[in-house]
Protein backbone atom coordinates (compact mmCIF):
# COMPACT_ATOMS: atom_id res chain seq x y z
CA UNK A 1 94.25 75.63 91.62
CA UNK A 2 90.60 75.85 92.94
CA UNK A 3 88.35 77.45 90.88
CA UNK A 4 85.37 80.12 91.74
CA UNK A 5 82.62 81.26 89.81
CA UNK A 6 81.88 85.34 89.72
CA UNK A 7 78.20 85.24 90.86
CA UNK A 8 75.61 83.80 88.75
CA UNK A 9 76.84 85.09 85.79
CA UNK A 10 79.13 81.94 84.69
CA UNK A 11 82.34 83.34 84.28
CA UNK A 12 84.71 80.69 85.79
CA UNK A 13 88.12 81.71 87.43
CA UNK A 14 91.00 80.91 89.29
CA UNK A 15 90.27 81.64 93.32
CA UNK A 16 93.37 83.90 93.13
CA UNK A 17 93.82 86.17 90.17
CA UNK A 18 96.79 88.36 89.75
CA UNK A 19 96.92 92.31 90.09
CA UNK A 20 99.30 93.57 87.25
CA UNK A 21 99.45 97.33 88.01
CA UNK A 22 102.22 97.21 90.52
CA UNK A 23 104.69 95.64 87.36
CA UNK A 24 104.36 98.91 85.57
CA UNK A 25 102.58 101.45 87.82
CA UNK A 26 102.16 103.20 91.03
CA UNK A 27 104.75 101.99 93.25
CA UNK A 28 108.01 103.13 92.72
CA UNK A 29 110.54 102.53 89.91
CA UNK A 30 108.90 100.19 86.75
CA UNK A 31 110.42 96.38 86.81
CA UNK A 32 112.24 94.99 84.12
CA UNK A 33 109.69 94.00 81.31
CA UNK A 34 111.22 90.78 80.33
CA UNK A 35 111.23 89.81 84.11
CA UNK A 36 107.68 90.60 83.96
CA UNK A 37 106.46 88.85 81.13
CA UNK A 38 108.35 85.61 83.07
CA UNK A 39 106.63 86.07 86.04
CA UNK A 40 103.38 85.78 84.38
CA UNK A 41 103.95 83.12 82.97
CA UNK A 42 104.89 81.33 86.47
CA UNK A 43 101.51 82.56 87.35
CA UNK A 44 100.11 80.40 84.32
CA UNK A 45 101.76 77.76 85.02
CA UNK A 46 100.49 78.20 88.90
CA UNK A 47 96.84 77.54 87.62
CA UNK A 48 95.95 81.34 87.82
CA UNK A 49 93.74 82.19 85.11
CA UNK A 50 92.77 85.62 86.03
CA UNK A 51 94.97 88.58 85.17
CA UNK A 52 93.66 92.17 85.75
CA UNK A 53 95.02 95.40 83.71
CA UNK A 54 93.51 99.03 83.03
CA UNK A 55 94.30 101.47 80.33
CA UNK A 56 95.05 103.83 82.75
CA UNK A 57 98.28 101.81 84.27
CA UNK A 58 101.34 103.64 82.76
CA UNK A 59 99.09 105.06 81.03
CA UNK A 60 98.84 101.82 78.67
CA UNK A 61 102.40 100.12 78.92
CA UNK A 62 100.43 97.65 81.59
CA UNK A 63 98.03 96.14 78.64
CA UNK A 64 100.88 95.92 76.54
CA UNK A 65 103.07 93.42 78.86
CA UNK A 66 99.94 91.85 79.97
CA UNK A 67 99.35 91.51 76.31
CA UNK A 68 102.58 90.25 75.22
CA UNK A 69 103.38 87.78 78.12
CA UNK A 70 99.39 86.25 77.46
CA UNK A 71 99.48 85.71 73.75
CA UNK A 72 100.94 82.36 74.18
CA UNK A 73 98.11 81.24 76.83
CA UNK A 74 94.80 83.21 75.18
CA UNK A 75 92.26 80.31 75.57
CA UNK A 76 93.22 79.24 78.90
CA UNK A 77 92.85 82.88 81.04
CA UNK A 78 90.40 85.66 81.62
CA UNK A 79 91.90 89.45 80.95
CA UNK A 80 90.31 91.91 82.80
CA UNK A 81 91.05 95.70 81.98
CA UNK A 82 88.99 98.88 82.44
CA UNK A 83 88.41 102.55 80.77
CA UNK A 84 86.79 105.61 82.20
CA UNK A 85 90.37 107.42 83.66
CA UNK A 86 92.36 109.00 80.99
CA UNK A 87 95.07 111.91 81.51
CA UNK A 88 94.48 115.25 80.96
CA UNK A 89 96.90 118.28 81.51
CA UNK A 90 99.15 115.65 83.92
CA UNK A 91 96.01 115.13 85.96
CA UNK A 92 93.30 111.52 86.23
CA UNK A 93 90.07 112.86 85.26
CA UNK A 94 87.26 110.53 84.78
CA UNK A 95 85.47 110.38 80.93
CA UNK A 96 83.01 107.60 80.12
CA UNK A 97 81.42 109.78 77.41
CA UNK A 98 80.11 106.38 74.69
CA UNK A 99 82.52 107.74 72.27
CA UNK A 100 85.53 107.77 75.09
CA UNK A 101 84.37 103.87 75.94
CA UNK A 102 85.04 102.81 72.43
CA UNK A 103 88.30 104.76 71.51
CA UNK A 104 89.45 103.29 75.18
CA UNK A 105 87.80 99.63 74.00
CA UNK A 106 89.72 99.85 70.92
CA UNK A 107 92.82 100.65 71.98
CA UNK A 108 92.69 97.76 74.93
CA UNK A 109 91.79 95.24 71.89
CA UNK A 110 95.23 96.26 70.40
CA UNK A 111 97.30 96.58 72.98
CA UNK A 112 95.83 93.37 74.76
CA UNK A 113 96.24 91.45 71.15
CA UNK A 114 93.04 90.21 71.62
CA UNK A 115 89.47 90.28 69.61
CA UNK A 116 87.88 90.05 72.71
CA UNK A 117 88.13 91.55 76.48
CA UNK A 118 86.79 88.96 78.72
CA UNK A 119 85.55 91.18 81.28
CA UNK A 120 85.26 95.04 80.74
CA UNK A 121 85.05 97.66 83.90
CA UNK A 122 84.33 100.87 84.19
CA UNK A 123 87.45 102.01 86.18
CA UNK A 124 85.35 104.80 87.93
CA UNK A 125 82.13 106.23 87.96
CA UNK A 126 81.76 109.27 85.68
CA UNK A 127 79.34 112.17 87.42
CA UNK A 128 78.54 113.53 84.02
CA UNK A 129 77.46 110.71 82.14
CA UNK A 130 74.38 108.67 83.27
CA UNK A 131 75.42 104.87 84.34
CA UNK A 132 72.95 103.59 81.61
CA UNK A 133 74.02 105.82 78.87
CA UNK A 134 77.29 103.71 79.66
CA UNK A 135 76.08 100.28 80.28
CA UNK A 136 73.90 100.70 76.49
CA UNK A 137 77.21 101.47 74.86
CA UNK A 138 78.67 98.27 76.70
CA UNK A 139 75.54 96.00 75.79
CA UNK A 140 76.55 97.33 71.94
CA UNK A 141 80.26 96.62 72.18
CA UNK A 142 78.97 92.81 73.59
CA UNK A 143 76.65 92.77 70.26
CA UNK A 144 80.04 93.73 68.28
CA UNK A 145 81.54 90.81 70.25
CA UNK A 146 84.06 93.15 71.98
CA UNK A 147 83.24 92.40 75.22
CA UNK A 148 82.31 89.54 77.29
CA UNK A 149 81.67 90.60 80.62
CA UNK A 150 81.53 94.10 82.36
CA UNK A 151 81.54 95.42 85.55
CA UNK A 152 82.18 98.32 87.54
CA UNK A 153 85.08 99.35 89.86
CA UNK A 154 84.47 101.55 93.25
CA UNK A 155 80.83 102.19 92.79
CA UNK A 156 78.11 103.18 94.67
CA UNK A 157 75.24 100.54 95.54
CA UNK A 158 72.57 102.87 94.03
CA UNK A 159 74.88 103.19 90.72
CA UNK A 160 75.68 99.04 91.02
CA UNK A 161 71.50 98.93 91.29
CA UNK A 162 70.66 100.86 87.90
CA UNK A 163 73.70 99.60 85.79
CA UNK A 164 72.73 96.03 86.39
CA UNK A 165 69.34 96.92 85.53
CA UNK A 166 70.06 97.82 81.73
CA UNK A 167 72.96 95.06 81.60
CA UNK A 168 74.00 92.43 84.26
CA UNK A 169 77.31 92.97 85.81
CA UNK A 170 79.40 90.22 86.25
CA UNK A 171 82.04 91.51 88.52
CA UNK A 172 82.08 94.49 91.00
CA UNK A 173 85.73 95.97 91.84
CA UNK A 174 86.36 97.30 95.57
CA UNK A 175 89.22 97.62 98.03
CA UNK A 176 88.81 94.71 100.71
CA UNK A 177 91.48 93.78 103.36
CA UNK A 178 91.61 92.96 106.95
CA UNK A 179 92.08 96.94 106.86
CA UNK A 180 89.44 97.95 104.84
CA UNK A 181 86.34 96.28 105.88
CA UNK A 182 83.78 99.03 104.65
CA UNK A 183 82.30 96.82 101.37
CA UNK A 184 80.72 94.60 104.41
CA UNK A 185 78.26 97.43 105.13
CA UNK A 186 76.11 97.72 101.78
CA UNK A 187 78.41 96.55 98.90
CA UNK A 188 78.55 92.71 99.95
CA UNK A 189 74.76 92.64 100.39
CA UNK A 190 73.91 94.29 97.35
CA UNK A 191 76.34 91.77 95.69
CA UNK A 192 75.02 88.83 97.24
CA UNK A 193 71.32 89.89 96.39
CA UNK A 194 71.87 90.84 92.78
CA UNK A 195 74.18 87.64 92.16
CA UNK A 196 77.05 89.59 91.34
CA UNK A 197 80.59 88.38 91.96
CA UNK A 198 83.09 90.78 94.17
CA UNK A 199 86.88 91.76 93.00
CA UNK A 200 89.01 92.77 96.01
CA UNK A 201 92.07 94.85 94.78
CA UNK A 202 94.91 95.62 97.33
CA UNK A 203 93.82 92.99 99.40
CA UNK A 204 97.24 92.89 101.18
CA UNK A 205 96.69 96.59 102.15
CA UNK A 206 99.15 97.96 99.71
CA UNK A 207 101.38 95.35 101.19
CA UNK A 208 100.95 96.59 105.32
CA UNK A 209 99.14 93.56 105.41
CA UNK A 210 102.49 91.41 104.84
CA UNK A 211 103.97 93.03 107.71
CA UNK A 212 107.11 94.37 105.92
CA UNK A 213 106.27 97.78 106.99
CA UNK A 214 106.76 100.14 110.28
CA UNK A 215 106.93 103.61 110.89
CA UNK A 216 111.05 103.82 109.76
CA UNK A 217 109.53 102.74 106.30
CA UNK A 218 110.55 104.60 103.54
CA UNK A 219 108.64 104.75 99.49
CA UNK A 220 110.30 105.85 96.49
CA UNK A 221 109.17 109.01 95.21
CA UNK A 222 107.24 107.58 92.13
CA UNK A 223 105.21 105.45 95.41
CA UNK A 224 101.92 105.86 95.19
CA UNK A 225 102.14 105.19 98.89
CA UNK A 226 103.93 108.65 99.83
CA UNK A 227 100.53 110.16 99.27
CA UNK A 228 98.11 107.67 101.54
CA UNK A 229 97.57 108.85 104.82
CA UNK A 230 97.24 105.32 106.19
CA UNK A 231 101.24 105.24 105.11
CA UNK A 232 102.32 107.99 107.40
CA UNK A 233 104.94 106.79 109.78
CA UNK A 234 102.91 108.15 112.89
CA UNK A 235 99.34 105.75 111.16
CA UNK A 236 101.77 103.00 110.09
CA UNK A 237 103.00 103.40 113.67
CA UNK A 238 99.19 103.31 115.59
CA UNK A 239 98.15 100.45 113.03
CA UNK A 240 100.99 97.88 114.24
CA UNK A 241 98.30 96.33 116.19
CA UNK A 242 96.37 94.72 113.15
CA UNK A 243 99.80 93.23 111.69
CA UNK A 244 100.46 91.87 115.23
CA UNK A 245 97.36 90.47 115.77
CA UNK A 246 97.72 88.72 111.72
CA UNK A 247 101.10 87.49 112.80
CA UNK A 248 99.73 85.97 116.12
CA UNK A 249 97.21 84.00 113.87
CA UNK A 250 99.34 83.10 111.27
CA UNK A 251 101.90 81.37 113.97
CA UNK A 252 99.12 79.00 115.19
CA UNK A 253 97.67 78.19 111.20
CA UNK A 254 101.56 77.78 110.31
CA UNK A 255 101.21 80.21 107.59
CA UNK A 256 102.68 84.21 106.90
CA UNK A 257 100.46 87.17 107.58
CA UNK A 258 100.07 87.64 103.67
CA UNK A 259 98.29 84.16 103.67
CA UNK A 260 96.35 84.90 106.63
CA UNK A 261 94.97 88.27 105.09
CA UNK A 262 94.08 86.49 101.99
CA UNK A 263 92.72 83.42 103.42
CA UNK A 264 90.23 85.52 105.65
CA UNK A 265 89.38 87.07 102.22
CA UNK A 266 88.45 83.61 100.78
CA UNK A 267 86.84 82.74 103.76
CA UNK A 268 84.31 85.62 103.35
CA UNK A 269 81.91 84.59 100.45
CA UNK A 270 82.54 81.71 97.72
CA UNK A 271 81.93 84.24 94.98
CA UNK A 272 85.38 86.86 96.06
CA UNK A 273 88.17 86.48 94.15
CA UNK A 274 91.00 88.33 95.30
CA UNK A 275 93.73 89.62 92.77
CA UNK A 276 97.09 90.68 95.09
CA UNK A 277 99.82 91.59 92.72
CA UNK A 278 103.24 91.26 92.97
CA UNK A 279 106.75 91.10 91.26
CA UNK A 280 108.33 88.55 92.70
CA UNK A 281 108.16 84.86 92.42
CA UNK A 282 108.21 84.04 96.01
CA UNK A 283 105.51 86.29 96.65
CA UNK A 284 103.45 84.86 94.07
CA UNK A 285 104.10 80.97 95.51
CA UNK A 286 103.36 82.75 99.04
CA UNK A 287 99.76 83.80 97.91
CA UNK A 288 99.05 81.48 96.19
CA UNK A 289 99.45 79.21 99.31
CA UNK A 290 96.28 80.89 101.00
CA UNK A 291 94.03 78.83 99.03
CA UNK A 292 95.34 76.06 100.96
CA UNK A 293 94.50 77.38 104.37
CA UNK A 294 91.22 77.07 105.37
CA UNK A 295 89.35 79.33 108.41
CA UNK A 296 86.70 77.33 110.50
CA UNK A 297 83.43 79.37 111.25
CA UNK A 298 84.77 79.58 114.87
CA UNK A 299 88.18 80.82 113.70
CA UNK A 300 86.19 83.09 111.72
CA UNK A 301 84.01 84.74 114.43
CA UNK A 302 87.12 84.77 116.47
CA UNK A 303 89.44 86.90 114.20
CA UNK A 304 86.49 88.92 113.43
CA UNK A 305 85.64 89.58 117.03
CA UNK A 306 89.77 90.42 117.60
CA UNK A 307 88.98 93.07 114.38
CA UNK A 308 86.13 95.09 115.83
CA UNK A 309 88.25 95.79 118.41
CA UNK A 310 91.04 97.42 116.55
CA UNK A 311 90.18 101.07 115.24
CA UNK A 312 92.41 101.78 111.63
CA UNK A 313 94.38 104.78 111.93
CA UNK A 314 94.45 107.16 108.76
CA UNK A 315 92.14 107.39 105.49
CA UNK A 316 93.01 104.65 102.35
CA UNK A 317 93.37 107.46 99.90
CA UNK A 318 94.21 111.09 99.61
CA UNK A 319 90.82 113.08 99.82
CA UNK A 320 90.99 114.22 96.46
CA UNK A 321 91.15 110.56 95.26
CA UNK A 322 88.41 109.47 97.77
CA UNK A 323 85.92 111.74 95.93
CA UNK A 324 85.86 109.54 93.03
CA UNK A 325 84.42 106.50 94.72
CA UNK A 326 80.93 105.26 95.65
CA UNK A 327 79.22 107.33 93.33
């Protein structure tokens, strides 16, 4: 498995790293933990060394299987898992209070099995507590030896600016797909400039990317999906022409749209490391394939060129959830 750094800060990982929220959260019923904890260990074996968790997913049964199903493999991968969401009164409500980031560090620690976290985000930007306030109570937590690495997910360049100020981030945590192109406007910059390395989650679009989906698509109720407008059946519908413009590409490169959609992600900068998840095998061999294809500069400019000329139908997240990122 190739290998990419995250900026300039060191921290060494495998090009692909795998999402793990889908195995207990957010899209539809919970698979079997035992299946799981197997599939993770595939992913090991696979020469992925980057798995990515948050206290929030389940709430907390997420760290515990990525906890369990790592123990065996500790020195050879990087765990990434966040704080700053906890629920309150059935609703996501954002606390990174110093006190919160400890209880939340804590509990991760335990649940993880782990002394340390190798890289620590703040899963999203908290309006009432002041970005350095949080990044002094991380630099104290590295002191303790709690913490590696830190970084931020869904922020705001101004916010990316003044964190990294107090304490160098290693990692910053967006959406980035073929269908979600908006980090190339200021976040990619800002990254590039400041040296810090760039996290795509969903980079399959929730898996629209893929192709598996048209407007007759139907979500389990528990789908996070039900409540994205991009997933209505009249914007699945309108956004066809994306998929059918992947498939096109990934007839002539002999590869499936998921590869193509990841591949254009690796193309992008040497310092993006996408983490699809999944919870199936197959699907795991299938990304992991992408690192094998490789985009020309002319390819490149040519897909990109075939984008600009597609407008997305429908927002990426309800607006409620929308208000919680770039601050």
């Amino acid at each position: 498995m190739e290998k990419r750094k995250l900026g300039n800060s060191g921290l060494e990982v495998s090009a692909l790293g795998l999402g793990c929220m889908g195995m207990s959260f957010a899209y539809g019923q919970v698979s079997d933990k035992r299946e799981m904890i197997k599939l993770i260990h595939e992913a090991v074996k696979r020469g992925i060394t980057f798995f990515d968790t948050a206290e929030m997913y389940g709430p907390f049964t997420n760290e515990e299987l990525v906890g369990e199903a790592l123990a065996p493999y500790r020195d050879q991968v990087v765990i990434a898992t966040k704080f700053g969401i906890k629920l309150q009164d059935g609703k996501q409500v954002q606390d990174s209070r110093p006190d919160q980031i400890r209880k939340s560090v804590e509990g991760s620690l335990k649940r993880l099995k782990i002394k340390t976290i190798d890289l620590l985000y703040q899963h999203r930007v908290d309006p009432n507590v002041p970005i350095e306030e949080v990044a002094e109570t991380v630099k104290d937590l590295m002191k303790e030896g709690k913490v590696k690495h830190w970084g931020l997910s869904e922020a705001g360049v101004q916010t990316i600016r003044r964190a990294h100020k107090v304490l160098p981030l290693t990692a910053v945590q967006s959406e980035y797909s073929m269908w979600w192109r908006r980090p190339e406007e200021e976040l990619l910059p800002i990254l590039e400039e400041l040296g810090i390395g760039f996290v795509p989650f969903s980079p399959l679009g929730r898996g629209f990317l893929t192709g598996r989906f048209n407007k007759s698509s139907k979500f389990e109720k528990s789908d996070f999906r039900n409540i994205v407008p991009r997933f209505t059946p009249e914007n699945l519908d309108a956004n066809q022409i994306l998929v059918d413009l992947i498939k096109k590409i990934a007839a002539e490169k002999d590869a499936t749209p998921a590869q193509i959609a990841l591949a254009w992600l690796l193309a992008q900068k040497p310092w993006i490391v996408p983490i699809p998840g999944t919870t199936k095998l197959e699907r795991l061999e299938e990304n992991l394939g992408s690192v094998n294809i490789k985009l020309t500069p002319e390819e490149l400019q040519g897909i990109n060129s075939a984008l600009e000329k597609i407008k997305i139908v429908g927002d990426r997240y309800p607006e409620e959830l929308e208000k919680r990122t770039g601050l």
